[in-house]
C-alpha atoms as a PDB file:
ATOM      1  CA  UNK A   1      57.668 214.533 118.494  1.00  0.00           C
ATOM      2  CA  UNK A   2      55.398 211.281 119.108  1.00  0.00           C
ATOM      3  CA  UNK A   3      55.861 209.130 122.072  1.00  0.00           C
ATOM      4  CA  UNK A   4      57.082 205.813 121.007  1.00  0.00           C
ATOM      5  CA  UNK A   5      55.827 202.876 122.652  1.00  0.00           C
ATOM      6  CA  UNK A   6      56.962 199.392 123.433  1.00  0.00           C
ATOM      7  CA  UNK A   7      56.685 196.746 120.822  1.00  0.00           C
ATOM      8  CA  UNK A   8      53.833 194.351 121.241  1.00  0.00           C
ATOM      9  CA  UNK A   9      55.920 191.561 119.957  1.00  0.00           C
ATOM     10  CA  UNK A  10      59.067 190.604 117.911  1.00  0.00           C
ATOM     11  CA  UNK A  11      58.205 188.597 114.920  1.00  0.00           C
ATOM     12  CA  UNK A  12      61.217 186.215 113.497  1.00  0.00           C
ATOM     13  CA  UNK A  13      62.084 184.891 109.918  1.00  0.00           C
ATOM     14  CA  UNK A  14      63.172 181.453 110.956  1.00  0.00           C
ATOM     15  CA  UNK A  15      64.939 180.903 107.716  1.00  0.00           C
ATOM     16  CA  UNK A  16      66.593 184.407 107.584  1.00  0.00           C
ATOM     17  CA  UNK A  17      67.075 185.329 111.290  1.00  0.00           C
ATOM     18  CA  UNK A  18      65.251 189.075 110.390  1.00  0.00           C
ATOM     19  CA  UNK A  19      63.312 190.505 113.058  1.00  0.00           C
ATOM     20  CA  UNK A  20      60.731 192.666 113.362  1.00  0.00           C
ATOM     21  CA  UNK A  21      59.026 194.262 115.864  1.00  0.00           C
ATOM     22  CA  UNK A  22      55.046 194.963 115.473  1.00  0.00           C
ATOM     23  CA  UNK A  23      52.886 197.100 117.569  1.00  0.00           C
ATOM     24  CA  UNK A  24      49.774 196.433 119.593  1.00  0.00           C
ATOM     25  CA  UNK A  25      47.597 197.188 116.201  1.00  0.00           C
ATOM     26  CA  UNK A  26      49.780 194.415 114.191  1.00  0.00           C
ATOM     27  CA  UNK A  27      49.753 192.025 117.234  1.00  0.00           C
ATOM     28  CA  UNK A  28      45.935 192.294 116.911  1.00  0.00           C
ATOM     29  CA  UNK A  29      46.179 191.602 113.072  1.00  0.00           C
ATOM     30  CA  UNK A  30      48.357 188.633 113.930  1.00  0.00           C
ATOM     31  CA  UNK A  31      45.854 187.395 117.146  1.00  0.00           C
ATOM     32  CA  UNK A  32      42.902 187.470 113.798  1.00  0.00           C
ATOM     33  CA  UNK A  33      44.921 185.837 111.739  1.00  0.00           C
ATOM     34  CA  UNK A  34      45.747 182.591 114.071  1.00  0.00           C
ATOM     35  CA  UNK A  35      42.091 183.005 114.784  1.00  0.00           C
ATOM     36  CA  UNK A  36      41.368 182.376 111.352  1.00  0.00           C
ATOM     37  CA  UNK A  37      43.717 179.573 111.649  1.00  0.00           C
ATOM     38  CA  UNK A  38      41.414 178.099 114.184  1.00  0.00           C
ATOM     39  CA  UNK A  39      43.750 179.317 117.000  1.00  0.00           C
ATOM     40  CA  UNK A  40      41.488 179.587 120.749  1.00  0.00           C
ATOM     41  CA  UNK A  41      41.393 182.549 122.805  1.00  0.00           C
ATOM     42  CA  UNK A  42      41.286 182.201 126.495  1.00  0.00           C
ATOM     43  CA  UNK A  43      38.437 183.128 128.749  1.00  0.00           C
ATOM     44  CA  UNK A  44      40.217 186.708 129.739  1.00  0.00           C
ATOM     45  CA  UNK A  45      38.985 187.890 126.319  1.00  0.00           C
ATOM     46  CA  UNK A  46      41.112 188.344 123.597  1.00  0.00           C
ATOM     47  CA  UNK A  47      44.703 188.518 125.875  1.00  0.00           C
ATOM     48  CA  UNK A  48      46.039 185.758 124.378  1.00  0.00           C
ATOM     49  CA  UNK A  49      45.947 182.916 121.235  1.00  0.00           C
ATOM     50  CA  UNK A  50      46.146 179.274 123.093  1.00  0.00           C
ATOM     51  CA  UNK A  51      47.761 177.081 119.871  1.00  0.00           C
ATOM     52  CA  UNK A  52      48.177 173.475 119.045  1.00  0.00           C
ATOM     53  CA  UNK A  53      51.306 171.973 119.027  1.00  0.00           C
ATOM     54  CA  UNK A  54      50.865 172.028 114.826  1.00  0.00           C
ATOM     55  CA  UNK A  55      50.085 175.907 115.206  1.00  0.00           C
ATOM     56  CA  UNK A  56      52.790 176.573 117.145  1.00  0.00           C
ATOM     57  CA  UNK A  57      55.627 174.814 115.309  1.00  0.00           C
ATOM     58  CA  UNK A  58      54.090 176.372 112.024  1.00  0.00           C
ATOM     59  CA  UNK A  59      54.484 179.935 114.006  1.00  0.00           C
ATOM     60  CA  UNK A  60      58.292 178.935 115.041  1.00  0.00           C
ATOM     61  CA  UNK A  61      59.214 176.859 111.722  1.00  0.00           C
ATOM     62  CA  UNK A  62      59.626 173.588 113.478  1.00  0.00           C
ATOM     63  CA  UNK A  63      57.816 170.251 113.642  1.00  0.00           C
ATOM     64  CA  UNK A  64      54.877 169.693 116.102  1.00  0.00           C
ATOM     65  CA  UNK A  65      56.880 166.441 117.748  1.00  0.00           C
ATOM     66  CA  UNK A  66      59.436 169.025 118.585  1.00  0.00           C
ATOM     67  CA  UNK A  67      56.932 171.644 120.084  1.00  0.00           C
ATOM     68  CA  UNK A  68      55.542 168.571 122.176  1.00  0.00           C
ATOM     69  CA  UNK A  69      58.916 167.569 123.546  1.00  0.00           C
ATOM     70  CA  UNK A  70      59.619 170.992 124.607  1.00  0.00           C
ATOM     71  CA  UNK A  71      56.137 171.271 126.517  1.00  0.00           C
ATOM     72  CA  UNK A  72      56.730 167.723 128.013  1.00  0.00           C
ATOM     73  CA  UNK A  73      60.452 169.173 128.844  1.00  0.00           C
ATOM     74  CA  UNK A  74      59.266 171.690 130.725  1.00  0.00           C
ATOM     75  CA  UNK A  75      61.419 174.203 128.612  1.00  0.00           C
ATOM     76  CA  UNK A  76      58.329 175.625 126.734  1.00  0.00           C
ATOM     77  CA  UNK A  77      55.484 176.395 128.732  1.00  0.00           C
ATOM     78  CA  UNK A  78      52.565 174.352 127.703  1.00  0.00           C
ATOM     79  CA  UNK A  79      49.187 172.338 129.304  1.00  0.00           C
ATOM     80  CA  UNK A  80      47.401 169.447 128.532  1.00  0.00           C
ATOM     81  CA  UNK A  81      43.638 169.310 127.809  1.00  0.00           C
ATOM     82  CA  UNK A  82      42.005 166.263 129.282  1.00  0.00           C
ATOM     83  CA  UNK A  83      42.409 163.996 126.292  1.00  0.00           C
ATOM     84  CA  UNK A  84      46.433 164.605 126.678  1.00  0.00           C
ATOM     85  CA  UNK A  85      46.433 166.813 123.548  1.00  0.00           C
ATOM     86  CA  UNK A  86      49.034 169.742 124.329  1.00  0.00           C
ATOM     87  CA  UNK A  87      48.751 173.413 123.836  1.00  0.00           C
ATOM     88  CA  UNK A  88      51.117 176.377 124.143  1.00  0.00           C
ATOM     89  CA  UNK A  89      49.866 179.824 124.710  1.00  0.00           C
ATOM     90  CA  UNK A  90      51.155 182.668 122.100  1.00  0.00           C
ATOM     91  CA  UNK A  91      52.465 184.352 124.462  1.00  0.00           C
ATOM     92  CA  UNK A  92      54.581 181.745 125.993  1.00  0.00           C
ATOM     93  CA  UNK A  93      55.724 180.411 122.645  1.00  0.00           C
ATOM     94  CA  UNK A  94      56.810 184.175 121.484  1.00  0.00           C
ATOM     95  CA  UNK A  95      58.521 184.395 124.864  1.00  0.00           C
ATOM     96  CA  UNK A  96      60.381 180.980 124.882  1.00  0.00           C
ATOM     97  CA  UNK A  97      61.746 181.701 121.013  1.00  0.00           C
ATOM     98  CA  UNK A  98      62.876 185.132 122.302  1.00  0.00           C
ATOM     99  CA  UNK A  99      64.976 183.533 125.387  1.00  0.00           C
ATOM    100  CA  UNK A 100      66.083 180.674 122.522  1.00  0.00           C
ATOM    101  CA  UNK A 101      67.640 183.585 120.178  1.00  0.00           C
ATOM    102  CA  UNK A 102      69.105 185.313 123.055  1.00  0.00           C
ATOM    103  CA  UNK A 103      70.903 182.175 124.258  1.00  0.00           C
ATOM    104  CA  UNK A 104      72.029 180.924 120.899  1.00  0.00           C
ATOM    105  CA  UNK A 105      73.804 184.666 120.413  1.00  0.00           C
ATOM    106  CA  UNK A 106      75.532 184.933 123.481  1.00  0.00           C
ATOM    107  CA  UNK A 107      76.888 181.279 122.774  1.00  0.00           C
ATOM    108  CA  UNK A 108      77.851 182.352 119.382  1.00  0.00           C
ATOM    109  CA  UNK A 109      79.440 185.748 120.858  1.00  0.00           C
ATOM    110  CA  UNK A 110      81.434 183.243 123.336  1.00  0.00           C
ATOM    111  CA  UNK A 111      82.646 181.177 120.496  1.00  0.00           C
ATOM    112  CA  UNK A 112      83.849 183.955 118.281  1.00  0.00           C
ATOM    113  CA  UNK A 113      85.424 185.400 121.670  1.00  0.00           C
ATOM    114  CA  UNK A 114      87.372 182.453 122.065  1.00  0.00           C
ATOM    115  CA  UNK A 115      88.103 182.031 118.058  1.00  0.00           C
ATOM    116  CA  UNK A 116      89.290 185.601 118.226  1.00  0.00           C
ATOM    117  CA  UNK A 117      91.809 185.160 121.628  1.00  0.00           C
ATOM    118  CA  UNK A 118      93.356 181.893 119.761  1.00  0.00           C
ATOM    119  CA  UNK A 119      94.162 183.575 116.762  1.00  0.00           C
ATOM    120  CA  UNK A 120      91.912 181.635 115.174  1.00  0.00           C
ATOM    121  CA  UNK A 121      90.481 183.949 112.549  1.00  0.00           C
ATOM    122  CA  UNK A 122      91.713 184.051 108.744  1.00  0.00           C
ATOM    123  CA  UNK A 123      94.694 181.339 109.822  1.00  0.00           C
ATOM    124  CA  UNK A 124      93.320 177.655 108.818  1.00  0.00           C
ATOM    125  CA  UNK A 125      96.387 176.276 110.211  1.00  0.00           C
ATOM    126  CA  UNK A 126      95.999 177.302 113.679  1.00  0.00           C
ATOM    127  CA  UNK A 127      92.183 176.321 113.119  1.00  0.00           C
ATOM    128  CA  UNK A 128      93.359 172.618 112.275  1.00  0.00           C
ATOM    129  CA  UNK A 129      96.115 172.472 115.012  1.00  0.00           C
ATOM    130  CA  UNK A 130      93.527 173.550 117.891  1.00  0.00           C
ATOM    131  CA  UNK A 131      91.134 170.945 116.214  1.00  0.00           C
ATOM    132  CA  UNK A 132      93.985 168.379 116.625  1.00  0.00           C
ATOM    133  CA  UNK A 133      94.767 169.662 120.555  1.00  0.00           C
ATOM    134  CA  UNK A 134      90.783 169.322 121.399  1.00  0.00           C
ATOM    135  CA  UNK A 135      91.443 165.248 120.450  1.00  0.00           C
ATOM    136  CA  UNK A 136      94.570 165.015 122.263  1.00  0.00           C
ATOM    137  CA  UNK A 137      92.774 165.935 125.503  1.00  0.00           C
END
């Protein structure tokens, strides 16, 4: 039996939520392909794609104002070039969308635990009567 290995990276369908993970042979596919995009390398070689706030939002399926308020945040990881123009490495960027999914889940786990605990599923009164005791508070 072949030794699996760890996935390079997890690529996400923004618009469908499917992921899919891609070895080190894909990941290189993908580095050539934001190359061709006019994505820079850094100096270490060919470790990782440094992207424009435009590159990365096309990457994430977002705006580049968005990716920009995120650097400027401090929530995505990001660096200024000496004419203020920001950039986000691909790394960074693939990291920071993983840590976004995970966080949106376990919020959306919470909320269905709580849903489930006020015997709110499949019983739209009880759904509009909790409604009604949130504005009461």
């Amino acid at each position: 039996m072949a030794a699996t290995t760890a996935p390079a990276a997890t690529i996400v369908d923004n618009r469908t939520g499917d992921a899919t993970s891609i070895d080190a042979r894909a990941f290189g596919a993908l580095k050539a392909f934001l190359r061709a995009l006019g994505a820079a390398y850094t100096d270490e070689g060919e470790a990782d794609a440094r992207l424009t706030t435009g590159q990365a939002a096309q990457i994430v399926g977002t705006s580049p104002r968005t990716i920009a308020r995120l650097i400027d945040s401090g929530r995505l990881k990001g660096m200024r070039t000496g004419g203020g123009h920001r950039y986000v490495m691909l790394s960074d960027l693939m990291d920071f969308d993983r840590r976004s999914r995970e966080g949106r889940s376990a919020a959306l786990d919470e909320m269905r635990d709580v849903a489930a605990e006020e015997g709110l599923y499949g019983n739209a009164d009880a759904v509009s009567e909790y409604l009604r005791g949130l504005g009461q508070g």
